[in-house]
Protein backbone atom coordinates (compact mmCIF):
# COMPACT_ATOMS: atom_id res chain seq x y z
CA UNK A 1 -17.97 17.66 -50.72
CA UNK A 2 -17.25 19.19 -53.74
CA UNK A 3 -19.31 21.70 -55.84
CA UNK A 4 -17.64 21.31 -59.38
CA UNK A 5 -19.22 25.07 -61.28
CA UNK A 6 -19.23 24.04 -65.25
CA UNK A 7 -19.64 27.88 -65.94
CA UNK A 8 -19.81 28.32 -69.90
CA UNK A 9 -16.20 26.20 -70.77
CA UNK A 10 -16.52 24.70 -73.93
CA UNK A 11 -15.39 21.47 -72.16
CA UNK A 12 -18.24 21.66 -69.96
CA UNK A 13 -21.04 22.49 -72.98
CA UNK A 14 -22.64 20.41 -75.40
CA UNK A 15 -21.61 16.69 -75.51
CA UNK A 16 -18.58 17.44 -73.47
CA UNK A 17 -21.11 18.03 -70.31
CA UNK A 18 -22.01 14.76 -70.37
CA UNK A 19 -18.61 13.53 -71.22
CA UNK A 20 -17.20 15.40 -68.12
CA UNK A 21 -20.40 14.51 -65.64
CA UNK A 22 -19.77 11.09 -66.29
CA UNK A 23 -16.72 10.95 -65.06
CA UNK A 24 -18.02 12.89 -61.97
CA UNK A 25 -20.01 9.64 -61.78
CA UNK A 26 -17.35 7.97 -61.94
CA UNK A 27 -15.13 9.32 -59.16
CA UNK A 28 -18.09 9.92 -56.87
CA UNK A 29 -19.23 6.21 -57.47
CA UNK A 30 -15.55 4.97 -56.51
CA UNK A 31 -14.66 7.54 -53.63
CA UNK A 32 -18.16 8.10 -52.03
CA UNK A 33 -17.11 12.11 -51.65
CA UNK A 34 -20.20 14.03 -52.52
CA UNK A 35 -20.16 16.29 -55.97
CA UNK A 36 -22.50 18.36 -57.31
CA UNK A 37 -22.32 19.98 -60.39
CA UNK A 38 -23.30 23.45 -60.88
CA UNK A 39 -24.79 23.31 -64.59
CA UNK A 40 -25.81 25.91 -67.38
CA UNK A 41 -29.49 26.09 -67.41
CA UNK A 42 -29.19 24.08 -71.03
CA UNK A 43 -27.80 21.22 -69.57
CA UNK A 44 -29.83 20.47 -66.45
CA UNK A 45 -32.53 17.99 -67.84
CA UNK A 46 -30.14 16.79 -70.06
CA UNK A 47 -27.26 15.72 -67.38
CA UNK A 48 -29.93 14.82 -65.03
CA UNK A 49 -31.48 12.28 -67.81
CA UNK A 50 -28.49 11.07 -68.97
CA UNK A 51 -25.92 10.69 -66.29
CA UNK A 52 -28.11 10.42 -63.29
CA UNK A 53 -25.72 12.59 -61.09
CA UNK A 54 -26.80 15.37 -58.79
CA UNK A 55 -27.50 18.67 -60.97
CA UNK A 56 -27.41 22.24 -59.41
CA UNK A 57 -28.41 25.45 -61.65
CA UNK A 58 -25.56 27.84 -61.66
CA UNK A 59 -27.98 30.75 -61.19
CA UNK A 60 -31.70 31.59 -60.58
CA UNK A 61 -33.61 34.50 -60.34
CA UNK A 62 -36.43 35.31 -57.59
CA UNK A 63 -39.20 35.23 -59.51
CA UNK A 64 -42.10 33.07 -60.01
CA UNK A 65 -43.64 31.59 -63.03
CA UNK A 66 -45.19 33.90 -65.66
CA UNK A 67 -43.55 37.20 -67.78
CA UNK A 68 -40.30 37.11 -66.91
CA UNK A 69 -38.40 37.24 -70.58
CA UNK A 70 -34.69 35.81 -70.02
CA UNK A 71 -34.94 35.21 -66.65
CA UNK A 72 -34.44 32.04 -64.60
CA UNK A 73 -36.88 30.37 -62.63
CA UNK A 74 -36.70 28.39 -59.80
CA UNK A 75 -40.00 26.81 -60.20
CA UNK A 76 -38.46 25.79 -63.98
CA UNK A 77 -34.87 24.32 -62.45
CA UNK A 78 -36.82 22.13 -60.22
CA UNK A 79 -38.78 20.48 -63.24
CA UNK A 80 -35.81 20.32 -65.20
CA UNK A 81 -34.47 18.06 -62.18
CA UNK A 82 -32.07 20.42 -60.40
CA UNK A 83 -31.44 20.28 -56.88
CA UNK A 84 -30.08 23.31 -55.65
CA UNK A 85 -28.28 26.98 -56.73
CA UNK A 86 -25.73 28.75 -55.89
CA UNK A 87 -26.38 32.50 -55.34
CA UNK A 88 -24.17 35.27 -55.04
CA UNK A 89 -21.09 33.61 -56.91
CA UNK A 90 -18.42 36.02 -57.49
CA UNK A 91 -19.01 35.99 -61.38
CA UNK A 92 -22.74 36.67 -60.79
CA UNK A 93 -23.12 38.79 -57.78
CA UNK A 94 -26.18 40.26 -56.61
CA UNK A 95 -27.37 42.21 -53.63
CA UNK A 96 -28.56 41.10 -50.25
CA UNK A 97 -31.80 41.60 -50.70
CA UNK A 98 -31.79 39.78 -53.94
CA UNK A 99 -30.15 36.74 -52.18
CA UNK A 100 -32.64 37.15 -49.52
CA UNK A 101 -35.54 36.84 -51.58
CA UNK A 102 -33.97 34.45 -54.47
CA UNK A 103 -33.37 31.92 -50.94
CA UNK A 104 -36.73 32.48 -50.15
CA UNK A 105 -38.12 31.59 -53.72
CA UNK A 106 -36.08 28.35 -54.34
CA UNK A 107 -37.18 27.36 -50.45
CA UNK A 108 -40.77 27.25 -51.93
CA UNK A 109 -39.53 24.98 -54.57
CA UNK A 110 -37.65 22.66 -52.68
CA UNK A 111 -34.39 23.35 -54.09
CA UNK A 112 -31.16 23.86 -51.79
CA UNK A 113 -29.04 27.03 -51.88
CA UNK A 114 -25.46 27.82 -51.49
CA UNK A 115 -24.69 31.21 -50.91
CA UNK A 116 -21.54 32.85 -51.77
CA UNK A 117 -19.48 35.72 -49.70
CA UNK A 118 -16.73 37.20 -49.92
CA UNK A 119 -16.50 39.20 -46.70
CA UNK A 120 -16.74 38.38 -43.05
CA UNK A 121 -20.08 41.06 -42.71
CA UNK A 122 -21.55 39.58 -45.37
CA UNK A 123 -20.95 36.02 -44.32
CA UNK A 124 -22.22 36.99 -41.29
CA UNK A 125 -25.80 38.85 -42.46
CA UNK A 126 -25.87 35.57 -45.08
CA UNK A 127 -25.59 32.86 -42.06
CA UNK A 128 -29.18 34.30 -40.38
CA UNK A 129 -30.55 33.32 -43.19
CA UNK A 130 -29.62 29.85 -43.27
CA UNK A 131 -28.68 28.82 -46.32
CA UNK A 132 -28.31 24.94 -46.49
CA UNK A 133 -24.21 25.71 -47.41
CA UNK A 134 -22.43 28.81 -46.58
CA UNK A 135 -19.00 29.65 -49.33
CA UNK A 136 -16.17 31.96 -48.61
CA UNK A 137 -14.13 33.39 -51.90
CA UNK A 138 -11.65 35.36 -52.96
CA UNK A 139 -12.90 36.96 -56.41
CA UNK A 140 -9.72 38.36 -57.12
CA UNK A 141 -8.26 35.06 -56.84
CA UNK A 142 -10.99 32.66 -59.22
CA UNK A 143 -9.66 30.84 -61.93
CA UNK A 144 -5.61 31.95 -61.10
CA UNK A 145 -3.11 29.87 -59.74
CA UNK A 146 -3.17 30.94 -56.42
CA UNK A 147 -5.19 29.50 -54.19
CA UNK A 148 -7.09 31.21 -51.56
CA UNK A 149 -6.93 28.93 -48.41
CA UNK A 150 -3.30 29.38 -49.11
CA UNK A 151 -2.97 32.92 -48.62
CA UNK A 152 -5.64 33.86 -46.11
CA UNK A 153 -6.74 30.94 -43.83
CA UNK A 154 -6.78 33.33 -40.89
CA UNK A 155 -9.45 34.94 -42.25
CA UNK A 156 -11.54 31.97 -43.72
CA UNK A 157 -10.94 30.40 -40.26
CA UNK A 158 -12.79 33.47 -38.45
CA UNK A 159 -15.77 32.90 -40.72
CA UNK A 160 -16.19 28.99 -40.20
CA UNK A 161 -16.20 29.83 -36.39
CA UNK A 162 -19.47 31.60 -37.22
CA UNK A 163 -21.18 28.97 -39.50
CA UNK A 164 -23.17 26.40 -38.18
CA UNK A 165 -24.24 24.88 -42.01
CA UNK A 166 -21.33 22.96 -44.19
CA UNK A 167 -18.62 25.37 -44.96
CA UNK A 168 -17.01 25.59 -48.43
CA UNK A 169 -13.55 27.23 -49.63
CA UNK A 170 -13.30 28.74 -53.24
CA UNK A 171 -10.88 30.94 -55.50
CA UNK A 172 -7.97 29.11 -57.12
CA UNK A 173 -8.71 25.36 -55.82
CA UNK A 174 -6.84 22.95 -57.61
CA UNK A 175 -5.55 20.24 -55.65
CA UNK A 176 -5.34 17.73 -52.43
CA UNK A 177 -3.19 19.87 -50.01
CA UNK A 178 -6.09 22.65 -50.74
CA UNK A 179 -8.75 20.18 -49.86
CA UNK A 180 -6.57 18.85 -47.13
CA UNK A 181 -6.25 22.56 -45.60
CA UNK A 182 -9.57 23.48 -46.00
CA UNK A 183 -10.66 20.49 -43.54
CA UNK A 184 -8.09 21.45 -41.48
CA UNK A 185 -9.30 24.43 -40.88
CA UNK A 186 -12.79 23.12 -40.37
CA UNK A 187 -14.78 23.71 -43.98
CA UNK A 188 -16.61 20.26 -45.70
CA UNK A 189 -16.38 21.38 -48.79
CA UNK A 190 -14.49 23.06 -52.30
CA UNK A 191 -15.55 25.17 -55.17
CA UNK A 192 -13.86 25.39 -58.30
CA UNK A 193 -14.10 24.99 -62.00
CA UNK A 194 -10.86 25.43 -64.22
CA UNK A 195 -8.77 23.15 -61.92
CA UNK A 196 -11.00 20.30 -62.96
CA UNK A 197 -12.37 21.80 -66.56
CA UNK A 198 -9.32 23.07 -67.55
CA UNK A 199 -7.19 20.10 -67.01
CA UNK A 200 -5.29 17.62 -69.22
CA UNK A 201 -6.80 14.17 -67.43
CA UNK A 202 -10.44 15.83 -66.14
CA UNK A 203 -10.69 12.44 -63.94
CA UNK A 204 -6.91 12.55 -62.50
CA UNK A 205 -7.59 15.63 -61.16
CA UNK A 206 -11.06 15.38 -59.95
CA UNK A 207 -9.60 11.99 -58.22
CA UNK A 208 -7.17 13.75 -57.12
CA UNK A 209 -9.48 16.64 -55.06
CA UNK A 210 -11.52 14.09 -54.27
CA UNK A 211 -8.61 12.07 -52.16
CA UNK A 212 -8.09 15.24 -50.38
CA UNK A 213 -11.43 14.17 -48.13
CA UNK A 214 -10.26 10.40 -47.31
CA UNK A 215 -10.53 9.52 -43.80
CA UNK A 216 -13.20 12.26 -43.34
CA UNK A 217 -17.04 12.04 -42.68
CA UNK A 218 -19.11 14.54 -42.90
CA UNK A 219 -22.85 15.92 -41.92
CA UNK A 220 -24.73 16.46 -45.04
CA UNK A 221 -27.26 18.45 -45.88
């Protein structure tokens, strides 16, 4: 699986959302490897209407409908068409109790969640929740050129030991071998952005992640 986050690029905004989620149609069409797009809250209904593909908000806030000025609702992602959230990324962190309650919130709404850590306590505490995926990340190393199943698989081994849900790898994900090494090691899944956003040929190297899971079936969610 891959979870592809758009975060505010301008090659992920405006037209060039759709532009890029089509070819996310595209390669998930041809390879069958699941990918879900995490979106900006302007594009959800719009992706969702227009592409058809699987749209998760990048962010939501545990709150429910009603005076709540700039702040995201679940209730709101769900009727735009989203699927799911992340919580926790490294570019948005929040607390434990706010991913506690946020979790509970989108639960109500049936939306999915995947929760980000970037510690083994944490991962730990996050996992009694149950999210329905469980990521592992680096912060230091998002959006670089090193990747982080490179550098520390010990570690992100010790935490997929613990996790019963899907497992995904992020921080500095850019190609097969790290897709290859991450099921090695016993994850289903990759975060990343700029390797895919940020790219010359978008579709070469989303093709190119994507070929990383051949041969490989997995449980989902």
């Amino acid at each position: 699986m891959i979870f592809l986050s758009l975060k505010t690029y301008p090659q992920a905004s405006g037209d060039q959302v759709i532009k890029l989620c089509q070819i996310v149609k595209k390669v998930q069409d041809k390879t069958k490897i699941k990918i879900m797009v995490g979106a900006q809250a302007f594009d959800i209904r719009r992706i969702k209407k227009e592409v058809g593909i699987e749209v998760w908000a990048q962010h939501l806030d545990p709150i429910d409908p009603g005076r709540h000025f700039g702040w995201l609702s679940p209730y709101s992602a769900k009727q735009a068409g989203a699927t799911g959230t992340m919580i926790n990324h490294a570019e948005h962190a929040v607390d434990f109790d706010t991913i506690k309650a946020t979790m509970k919130k989108c639960q109500s709404h049936n939306l999915k969640t995947l929760v980000g850590t970037d510690s083994i306590n944490l991962a730990k505490k996050v996992i009694n929740l149950k999210p329905n995926y469980l990521a592992f990340e680096n912060p230091d190393l998002i959006a670089g050129n090193t990747s982080f199943v490179d550098v520390d698989a010990d570690r992100i081994k010790q935490v997929i030991d613990l996790t019963p849900m899907p497992f995904f790898v992020g921080a500095g994900i850019s190609k097969k071998s790290h897709v290859q090494k991450t099921i090695k090691l016993g994850g289903q899944g990759v975060i990343l952005a700029s390797g895919v956003i940020k790219a010359n040929d978008q579709e070469t190297a989303l093709y190119d992640l994507a070929s990383g899971f051949q041969n490989h079936t997995f449980k989902v969610r």
